[in-house]
Protein backbone atom coordinates (compact mmCIF):
# COMPACT_ATOMS: atom_id res chain seq x y z
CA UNK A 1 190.70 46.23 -33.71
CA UNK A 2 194.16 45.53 -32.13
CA UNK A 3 193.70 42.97 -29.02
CA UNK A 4 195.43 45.33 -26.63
CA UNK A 5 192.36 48.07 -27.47
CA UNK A 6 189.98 45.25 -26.55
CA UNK A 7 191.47 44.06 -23.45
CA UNK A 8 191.46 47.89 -22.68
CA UNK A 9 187.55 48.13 -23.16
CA UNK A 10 186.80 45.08 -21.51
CA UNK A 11 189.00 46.41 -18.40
CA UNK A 12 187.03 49.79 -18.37
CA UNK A 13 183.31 47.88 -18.84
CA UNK A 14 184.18 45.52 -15.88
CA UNK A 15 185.59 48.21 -13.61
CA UNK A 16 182.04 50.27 -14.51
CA UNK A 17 180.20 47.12 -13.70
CA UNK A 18 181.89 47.07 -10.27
CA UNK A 19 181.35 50.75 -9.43
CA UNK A 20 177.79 50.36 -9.97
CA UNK A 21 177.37 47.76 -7.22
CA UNK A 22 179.71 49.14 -4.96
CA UNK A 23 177.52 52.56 -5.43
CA UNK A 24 174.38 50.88 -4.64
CA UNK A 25 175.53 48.88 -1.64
CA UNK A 26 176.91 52.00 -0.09
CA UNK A 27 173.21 53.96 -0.73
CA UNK A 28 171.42 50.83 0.08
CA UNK A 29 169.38 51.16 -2.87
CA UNK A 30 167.62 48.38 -4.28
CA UNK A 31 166.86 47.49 -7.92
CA UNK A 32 163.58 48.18 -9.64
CA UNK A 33 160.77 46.28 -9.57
CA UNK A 34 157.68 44.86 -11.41
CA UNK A 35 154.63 46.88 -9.66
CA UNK A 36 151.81 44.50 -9.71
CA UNK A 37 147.94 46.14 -9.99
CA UNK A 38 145.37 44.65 -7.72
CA UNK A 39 142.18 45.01 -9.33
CA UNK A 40 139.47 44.41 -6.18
CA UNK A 41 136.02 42.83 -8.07
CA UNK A 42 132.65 44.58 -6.41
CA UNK A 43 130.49 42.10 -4.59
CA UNK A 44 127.63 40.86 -6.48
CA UNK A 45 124.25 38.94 -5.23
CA UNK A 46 122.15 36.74 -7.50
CA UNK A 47 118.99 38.21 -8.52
CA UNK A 48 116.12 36.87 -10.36
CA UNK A 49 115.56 38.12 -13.72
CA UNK A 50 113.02 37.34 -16.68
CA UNK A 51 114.93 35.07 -19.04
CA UNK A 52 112.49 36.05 -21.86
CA UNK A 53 110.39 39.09 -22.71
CA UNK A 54 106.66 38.32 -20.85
CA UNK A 55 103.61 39.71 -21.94
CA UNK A 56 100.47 40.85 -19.43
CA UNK A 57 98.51 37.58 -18.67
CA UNK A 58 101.50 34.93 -19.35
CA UNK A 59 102.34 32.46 -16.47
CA UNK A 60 105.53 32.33 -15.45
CA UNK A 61 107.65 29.09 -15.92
CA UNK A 62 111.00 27.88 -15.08
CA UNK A 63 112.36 28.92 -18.25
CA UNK A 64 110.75 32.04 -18.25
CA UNK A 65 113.29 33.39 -15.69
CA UNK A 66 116.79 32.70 -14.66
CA UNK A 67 119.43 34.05 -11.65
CA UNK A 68 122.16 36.43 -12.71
CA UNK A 69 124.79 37.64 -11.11
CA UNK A 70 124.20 41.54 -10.01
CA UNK A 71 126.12 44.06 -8.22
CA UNK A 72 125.85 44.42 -4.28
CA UNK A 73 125.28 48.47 -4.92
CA UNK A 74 122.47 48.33 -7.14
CA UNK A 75 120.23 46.13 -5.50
CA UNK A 76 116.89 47.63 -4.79
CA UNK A 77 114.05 47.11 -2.24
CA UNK A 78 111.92 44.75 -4.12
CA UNK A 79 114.20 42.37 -5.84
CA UNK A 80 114.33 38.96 -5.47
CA UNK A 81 117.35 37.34 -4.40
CA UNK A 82 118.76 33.95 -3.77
CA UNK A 83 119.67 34.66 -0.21
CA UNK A 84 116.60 35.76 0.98
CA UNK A 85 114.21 33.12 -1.46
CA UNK A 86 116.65 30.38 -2.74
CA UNK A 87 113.48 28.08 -4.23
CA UNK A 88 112.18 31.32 -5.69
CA UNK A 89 112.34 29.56 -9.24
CA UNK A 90 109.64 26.40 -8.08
CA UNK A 91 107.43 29.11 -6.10
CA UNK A 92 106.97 31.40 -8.70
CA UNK A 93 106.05 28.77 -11.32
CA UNK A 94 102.33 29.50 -12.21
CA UNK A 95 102.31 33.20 -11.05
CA UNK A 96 101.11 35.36 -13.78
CA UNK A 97 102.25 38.54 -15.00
CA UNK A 98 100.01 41.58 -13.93
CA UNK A 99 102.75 44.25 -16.41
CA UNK A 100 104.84 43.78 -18.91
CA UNK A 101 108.40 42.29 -18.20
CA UNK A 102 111.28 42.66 -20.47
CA UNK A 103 114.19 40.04 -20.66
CA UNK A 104 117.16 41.00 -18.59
CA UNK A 105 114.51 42.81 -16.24
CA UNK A 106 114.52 41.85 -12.39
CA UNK A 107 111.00 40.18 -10.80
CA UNK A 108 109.41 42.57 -8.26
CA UNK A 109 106.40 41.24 -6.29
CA UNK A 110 104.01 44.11 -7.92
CA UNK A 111 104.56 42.73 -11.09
CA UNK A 112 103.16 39.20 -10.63
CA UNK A 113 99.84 37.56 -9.03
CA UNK A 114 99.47 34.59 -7.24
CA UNK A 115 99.04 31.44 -9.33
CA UNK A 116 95.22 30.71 -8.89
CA UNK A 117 92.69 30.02 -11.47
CA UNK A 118 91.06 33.82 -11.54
CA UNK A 119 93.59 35.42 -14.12
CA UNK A 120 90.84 38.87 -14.20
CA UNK A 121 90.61 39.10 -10.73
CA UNK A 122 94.84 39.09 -10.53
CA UNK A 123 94.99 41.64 -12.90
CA UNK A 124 92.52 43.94 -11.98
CA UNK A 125 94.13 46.96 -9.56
CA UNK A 126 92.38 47.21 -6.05
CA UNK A 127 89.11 49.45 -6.56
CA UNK A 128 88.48 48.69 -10.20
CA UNK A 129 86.31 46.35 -12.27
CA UNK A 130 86.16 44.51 -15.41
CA UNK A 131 82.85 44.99 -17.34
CA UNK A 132 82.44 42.79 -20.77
CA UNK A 133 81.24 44.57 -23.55
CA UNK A 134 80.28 42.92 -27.03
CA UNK A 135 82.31 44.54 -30.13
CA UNK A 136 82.86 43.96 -33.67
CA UNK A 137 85.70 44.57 -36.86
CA UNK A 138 83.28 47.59 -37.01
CA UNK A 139 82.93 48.98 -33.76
CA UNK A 140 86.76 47.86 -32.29
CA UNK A 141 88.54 49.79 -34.40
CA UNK A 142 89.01 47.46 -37.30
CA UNK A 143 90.55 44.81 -35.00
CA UNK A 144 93.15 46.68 -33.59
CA UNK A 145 92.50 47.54 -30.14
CA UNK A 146 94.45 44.91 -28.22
CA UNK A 147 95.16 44.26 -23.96
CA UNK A 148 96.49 47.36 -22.56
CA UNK A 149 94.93 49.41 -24.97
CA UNK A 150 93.45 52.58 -23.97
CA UNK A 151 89.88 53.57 -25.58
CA UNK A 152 86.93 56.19 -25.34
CA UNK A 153 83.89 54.46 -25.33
CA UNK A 154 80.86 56.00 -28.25
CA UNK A 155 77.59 55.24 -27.66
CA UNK A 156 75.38 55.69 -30.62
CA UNK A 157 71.42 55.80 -30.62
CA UNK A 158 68.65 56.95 -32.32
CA UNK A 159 67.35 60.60 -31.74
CA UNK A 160 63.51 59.73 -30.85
CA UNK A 161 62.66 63.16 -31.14
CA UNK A 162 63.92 64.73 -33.59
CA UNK A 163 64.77 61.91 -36.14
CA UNK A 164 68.78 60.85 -36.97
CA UNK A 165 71.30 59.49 -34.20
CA UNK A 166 72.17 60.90 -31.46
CA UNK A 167 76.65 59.99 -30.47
CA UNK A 168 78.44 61.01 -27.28
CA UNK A 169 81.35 60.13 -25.37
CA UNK A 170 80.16 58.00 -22.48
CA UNK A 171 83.49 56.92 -20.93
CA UNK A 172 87.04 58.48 -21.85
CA UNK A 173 90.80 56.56 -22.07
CA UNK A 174 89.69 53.56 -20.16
CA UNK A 175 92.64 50.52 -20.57
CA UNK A 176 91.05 47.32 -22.40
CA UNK A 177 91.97 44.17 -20.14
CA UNK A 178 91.23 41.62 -22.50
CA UNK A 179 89.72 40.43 -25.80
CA UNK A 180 88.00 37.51 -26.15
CA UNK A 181 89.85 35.98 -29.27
CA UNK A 182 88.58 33.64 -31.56
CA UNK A 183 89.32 32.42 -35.18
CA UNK A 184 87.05 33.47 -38.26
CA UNK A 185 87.89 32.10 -41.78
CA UNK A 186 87.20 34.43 -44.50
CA UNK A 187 85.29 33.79 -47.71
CA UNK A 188 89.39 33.26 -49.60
CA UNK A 189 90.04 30.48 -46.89
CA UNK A 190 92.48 32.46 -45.06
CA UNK A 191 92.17 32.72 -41.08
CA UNK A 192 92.20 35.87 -38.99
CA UNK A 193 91.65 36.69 -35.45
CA UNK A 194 88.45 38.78 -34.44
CA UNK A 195 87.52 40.06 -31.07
CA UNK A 196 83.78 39.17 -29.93
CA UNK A 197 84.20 40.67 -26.63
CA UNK A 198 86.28 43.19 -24.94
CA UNK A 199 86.84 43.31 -21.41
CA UNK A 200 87.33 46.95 -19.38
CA UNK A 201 89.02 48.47 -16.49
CA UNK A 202 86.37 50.38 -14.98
CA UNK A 203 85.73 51.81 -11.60
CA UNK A 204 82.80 51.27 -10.22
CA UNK A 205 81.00 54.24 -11.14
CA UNK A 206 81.78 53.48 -14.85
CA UNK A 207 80.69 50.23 -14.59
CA UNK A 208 77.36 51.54 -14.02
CA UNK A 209 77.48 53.75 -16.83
CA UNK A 210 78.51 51.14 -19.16
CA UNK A 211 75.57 49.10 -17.98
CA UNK A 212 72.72 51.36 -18.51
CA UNK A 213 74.03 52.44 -21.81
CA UNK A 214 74.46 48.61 -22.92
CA UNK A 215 70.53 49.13 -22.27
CA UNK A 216 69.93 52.39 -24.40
CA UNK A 217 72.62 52.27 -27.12
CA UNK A 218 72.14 50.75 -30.52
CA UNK A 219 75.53 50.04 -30.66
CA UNK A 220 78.25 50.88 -28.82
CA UNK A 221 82.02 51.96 -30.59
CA UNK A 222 85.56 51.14 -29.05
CA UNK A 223 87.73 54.21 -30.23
CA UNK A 224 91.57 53.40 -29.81
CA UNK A 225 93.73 56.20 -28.21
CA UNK A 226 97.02 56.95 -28.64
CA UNK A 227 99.59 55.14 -25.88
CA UNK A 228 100.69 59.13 -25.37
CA UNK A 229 97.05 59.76 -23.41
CA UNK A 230 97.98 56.67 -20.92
CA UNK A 231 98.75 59.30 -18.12
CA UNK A 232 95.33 60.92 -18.78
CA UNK A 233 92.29 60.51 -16.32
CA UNK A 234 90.51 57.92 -17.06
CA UNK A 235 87.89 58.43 -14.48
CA UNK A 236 85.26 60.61 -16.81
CA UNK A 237 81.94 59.58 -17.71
CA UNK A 238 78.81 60.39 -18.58
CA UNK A 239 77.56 61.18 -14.96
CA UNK A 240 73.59 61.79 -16.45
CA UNK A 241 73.42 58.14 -16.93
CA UNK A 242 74.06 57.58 -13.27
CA UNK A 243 72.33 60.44 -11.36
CA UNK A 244 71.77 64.48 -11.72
CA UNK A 245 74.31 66.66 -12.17
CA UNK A 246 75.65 69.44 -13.95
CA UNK A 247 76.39 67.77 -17.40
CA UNK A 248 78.74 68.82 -20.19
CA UNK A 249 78.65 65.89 -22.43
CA UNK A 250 77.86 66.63 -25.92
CA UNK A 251 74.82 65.70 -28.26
CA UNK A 252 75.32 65.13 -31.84
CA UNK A 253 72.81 64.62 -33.98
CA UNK A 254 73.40 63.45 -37.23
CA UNK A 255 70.96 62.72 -40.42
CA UNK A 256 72.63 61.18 -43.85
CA UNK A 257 75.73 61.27 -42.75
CA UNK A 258 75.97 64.74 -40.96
CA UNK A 259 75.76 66.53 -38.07
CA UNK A 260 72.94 68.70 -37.97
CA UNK A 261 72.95 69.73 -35.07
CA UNK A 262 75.68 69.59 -31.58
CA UNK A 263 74.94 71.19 -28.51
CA UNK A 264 76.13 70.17 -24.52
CA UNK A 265 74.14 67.52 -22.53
CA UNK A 266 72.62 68.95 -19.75
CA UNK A 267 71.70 66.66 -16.87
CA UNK A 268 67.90 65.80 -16.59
């Protein structure tokens, strides 16, 4: 390119340059900017949470739950938080857990008991009772009916009058507190956990029950329930055992191994 065509183009790019500023001076325009986006963080409280999934029965310890930070807006009546109860973490250490907590989960009052010695008497819900009643592998369905658990409970006896046994429902989807636990080593030398003694949730009406039939049964059968019938009644039972009334329970009565005969109790 021939210098005069370049000292032409450089003429015209300056002179463009110029009328450019003097354009925006006379408009009073500024240049663009950089727009900066304030992001505003919602206000958060520290709550107390379990640190650790926590089964029905388990103390609580200081590693057992932790503070995390939550938001402002979710907080709900109930939760604990480190304005209100700052040494939460030391006052809570021995409290036991009266339902089941899952990690991440806050700690509401209802949940836990106070830290005393009687563990039954914590987890027990105000008008109920825990009744003990022996079982076996054969009679607590194989070893599977565990805390929580809801059962029916089977009374079996013998049929004095007519010869065979005589079975009926006595109590219906009842929640097992406890089991008493303790090890049993088989004949191979392995070791595996049997339940000698089952403790109920029973009001006091079925307590009764349970008591006279511990008197009249020959045995007595735990019958797991599915964890679908938890919202059931559980407040059935065998009212002839307590007093008259207009029974319904039924009578089966069973010789070699089959029922020979099943009609409805009737009170007495």
């Amino acid at each position: 390119m021939k210098p005069t065509r370049i000292i032409i183009l450089s003429v015209a790019v300056v002179a463009a340059g110029l009328a450019g500023l003097l354009a925006m001076q006379l408009t009073g325009a500024k240049a663009p900017g950089v727009v900066e986006t304030i992001v505003q963080k919602e206000p958060t409280v520290r709550v107390l949470v379990s640190a650790e999934n926590l089964p029905v029965g388990s103390r609580i310890s200081d590693k057992a739950v932790e503070w995390v930070a939550w938001p402002q807006s979710g907080l709900i009546d109930g939760f604990i938080t480190d304005s209100i109860r700052p040494e939460a973490v030391t006052e809570l250490q021995g409290t036991i857990v009266r339902m089941p907590m899952f990690k991440g989960e806050p700690v509401r009052a209802e949940k836990i008991a106070d830290a005393s010695s009687r563990i039954m008497a914590s987890l027990l819900p105000s008008g109920k009772r825990a009744v003990a009643t022996e079982i076996s592998v054969a009679t607590g369905a194989g070893g599977f009916v565990l805390p929580n658990d809801r059962v029916d409970i089977i009374m079996v006896r013998q049929n004095k009058d007519g010869g065979g046994y005589i079975t009926e429902n006595i109590l219906n989807n009842v929640r097992v507190l406890a089991i008493d636990q303790q090890i049993q080593e088989s004949e191979d030398g392995s070791k595996a956990v049997v339940g000698t003694t089952a403790t109920l949730e029973l009001t006091p009406d079925q307590a009764k029950v349970i008591a006279v039939a511990q008197q009249m049964a020959d045995r007595l059968t735990l019958a797991l329930r599915s964890v679908a019938d938890s919202q059931e009644a559980d407040t059935a039972a065998a009212d002839y055992l307590l007093h008259d009334g207009d029974g319904k329970n039924e009578i089966q009565v069973i010789k070699s191994g089959t029922v020979v005969k099943s009609t409805p109790m009737q009170a007495k």
